[in-house]
N, C-alpha and C. Protein backbone atom coordinates (compact mmCIF):
# COMPACT_ATOMS: atom_id res chain seq x y z
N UNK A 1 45.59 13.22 -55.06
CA UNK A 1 44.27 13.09 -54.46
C UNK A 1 44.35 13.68 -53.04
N UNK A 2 43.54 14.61 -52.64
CA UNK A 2 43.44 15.49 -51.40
C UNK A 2 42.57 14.36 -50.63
N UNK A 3 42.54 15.19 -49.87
CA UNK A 3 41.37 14.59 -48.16
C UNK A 3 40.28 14.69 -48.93
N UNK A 4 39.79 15.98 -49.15
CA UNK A 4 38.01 15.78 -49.63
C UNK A 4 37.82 15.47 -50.61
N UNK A 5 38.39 14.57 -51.71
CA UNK A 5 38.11 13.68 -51.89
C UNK A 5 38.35 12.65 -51.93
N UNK A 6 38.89 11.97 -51.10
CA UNK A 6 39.28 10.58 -50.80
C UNK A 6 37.85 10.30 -49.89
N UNK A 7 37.49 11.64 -48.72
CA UNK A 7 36.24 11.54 -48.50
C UNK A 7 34.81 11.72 -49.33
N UNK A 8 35.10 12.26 -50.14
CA UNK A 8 33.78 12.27 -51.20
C UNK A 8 33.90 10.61 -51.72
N UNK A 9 35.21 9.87 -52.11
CA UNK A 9 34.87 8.55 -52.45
C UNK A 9 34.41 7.39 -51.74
N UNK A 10 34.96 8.21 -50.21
CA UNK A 10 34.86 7.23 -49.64
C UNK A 10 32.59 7.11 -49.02
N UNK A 11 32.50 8.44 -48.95
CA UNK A 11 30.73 8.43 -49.05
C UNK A 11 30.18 7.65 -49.66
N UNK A 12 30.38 7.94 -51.01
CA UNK A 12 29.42 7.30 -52.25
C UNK A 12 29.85 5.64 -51.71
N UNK A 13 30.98 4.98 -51.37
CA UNK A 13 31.45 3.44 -51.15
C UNK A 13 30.19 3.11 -50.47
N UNK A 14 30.04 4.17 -49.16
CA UNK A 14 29.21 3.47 -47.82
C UNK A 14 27.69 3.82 -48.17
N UNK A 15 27.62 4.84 -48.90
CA UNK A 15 25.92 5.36 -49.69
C UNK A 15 25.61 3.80 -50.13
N UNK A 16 26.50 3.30 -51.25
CA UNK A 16 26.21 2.13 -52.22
C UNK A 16 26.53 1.17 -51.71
N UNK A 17 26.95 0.88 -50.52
CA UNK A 17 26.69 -0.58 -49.43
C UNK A 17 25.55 -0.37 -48.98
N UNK A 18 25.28 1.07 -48.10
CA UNK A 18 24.17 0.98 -47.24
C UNK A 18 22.65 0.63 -47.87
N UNK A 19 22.75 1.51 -49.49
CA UNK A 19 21.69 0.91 -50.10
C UNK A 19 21.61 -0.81 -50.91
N UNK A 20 22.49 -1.40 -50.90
CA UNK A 20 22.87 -2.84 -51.49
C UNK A 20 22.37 -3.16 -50.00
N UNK A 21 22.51 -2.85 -48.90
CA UNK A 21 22.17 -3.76 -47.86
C UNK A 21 20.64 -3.69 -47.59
N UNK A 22 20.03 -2.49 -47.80
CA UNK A 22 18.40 -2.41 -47.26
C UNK A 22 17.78 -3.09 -48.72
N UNK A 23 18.21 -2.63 -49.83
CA UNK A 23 17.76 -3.42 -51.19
C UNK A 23 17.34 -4.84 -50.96
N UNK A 24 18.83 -6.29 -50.49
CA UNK A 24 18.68 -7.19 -49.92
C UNK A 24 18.00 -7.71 -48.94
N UNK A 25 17.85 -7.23 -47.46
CA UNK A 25 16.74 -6.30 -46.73
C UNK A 25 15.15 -7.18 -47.26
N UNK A 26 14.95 -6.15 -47.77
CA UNK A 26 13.65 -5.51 -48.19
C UNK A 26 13.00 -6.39 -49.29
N UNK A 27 14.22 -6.94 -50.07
CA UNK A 27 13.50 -7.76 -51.47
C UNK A 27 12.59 -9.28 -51.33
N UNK A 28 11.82 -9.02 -52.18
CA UNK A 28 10.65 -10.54 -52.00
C UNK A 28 11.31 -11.40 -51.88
N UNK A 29 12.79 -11.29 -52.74
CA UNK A 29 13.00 -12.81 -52.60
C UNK A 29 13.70 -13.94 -50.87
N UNK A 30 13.97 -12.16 -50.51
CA UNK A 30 14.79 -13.23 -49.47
C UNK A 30 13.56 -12.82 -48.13
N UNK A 31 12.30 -12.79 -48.47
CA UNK A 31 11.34 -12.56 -47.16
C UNK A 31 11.10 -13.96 -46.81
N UNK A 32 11.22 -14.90 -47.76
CA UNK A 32 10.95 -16.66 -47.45
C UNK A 32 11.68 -17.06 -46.34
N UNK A 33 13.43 -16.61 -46.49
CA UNK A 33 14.22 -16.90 -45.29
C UNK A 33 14.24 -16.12 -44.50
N UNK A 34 13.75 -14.91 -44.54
CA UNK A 34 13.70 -14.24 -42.84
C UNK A 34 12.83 -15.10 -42.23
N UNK A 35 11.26 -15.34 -43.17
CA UNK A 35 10.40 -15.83 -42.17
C UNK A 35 10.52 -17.22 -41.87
N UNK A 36 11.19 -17.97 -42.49
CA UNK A 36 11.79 -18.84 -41.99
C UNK A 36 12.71 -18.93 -41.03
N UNK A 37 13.88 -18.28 -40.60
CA UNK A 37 14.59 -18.00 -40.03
C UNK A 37 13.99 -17.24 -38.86
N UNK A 38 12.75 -16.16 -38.60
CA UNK A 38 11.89 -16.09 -37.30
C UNK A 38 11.60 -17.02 -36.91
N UNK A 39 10.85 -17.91 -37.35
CA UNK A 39 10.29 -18.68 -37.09
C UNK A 39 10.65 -20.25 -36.00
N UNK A 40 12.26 -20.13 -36.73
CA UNK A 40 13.03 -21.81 -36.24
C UNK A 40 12.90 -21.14 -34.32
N UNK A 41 12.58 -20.19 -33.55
CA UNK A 41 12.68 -20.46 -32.56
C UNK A 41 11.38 -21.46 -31.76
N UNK A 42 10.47 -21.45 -32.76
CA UNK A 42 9.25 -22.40 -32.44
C UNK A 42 8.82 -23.31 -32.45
N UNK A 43 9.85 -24.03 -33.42
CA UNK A 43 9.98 -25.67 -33.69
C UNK A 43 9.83 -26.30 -32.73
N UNK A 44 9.71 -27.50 -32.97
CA UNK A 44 9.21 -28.46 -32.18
C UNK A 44 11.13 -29.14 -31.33
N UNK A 45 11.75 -29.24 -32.60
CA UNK A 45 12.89 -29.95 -33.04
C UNK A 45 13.61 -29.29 -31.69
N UNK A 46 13.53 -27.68 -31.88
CA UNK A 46 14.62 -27.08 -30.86
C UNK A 46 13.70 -27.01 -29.31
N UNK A 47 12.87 -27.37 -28.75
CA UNK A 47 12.55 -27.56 -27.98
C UNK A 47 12.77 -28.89 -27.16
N UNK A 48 12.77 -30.10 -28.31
CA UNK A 48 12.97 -31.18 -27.79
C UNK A 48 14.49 -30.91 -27.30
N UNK A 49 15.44 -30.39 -28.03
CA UNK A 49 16.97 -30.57 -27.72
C UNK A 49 16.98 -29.81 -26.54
N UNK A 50 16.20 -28.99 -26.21
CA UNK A 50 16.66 -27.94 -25.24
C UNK A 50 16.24 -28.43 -23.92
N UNK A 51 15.04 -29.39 -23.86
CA UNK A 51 14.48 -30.34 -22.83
C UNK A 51 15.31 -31.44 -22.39
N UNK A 52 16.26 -31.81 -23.49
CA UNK A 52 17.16 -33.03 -23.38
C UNK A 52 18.64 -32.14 -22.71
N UNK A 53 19.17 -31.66 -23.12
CA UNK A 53 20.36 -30.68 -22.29
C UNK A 53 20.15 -29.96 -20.97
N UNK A 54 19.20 -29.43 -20.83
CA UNK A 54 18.52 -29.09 -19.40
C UNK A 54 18.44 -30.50 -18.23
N UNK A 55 18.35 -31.77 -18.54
CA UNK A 55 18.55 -32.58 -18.26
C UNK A 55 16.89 -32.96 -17.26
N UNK A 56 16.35 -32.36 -17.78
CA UNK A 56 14.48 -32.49 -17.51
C UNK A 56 14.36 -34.14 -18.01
N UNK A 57 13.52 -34.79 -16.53
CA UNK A 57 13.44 -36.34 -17.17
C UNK A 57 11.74 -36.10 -17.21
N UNK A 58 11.20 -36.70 -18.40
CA UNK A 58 9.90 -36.90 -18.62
C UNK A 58 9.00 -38.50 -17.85
């Protein structure tokens, strides 16, 4: 096995990650936990903790 193609195999490896990764990405199913996962910076939950460590007295 030469250089060009150990590099031709090694393309197609990172072609067929890079598309397995935007596939995952992109698919309906996992848009529930992105937007879930945007979202946790707005909670109520992480505000209270962050008011309590700051050491803010109400």
């Amino acid at each position: 096995m030469d250089y060009g193609t150990f590099q031709g195999i090694l393309t197609i490896i990172v072609m067929v990650t890079f598309i397995g990764i935007f596939y995952w990405a992109y698919s309906s199913r996992s848009k529930a936990k992105f937007d879930e996962a945007a979202n946790l910076v707005f909670t109520e939950e992480e505000i209270a903790d962050m008011s309590k460590d700051s050491g803010e007295k109400k």
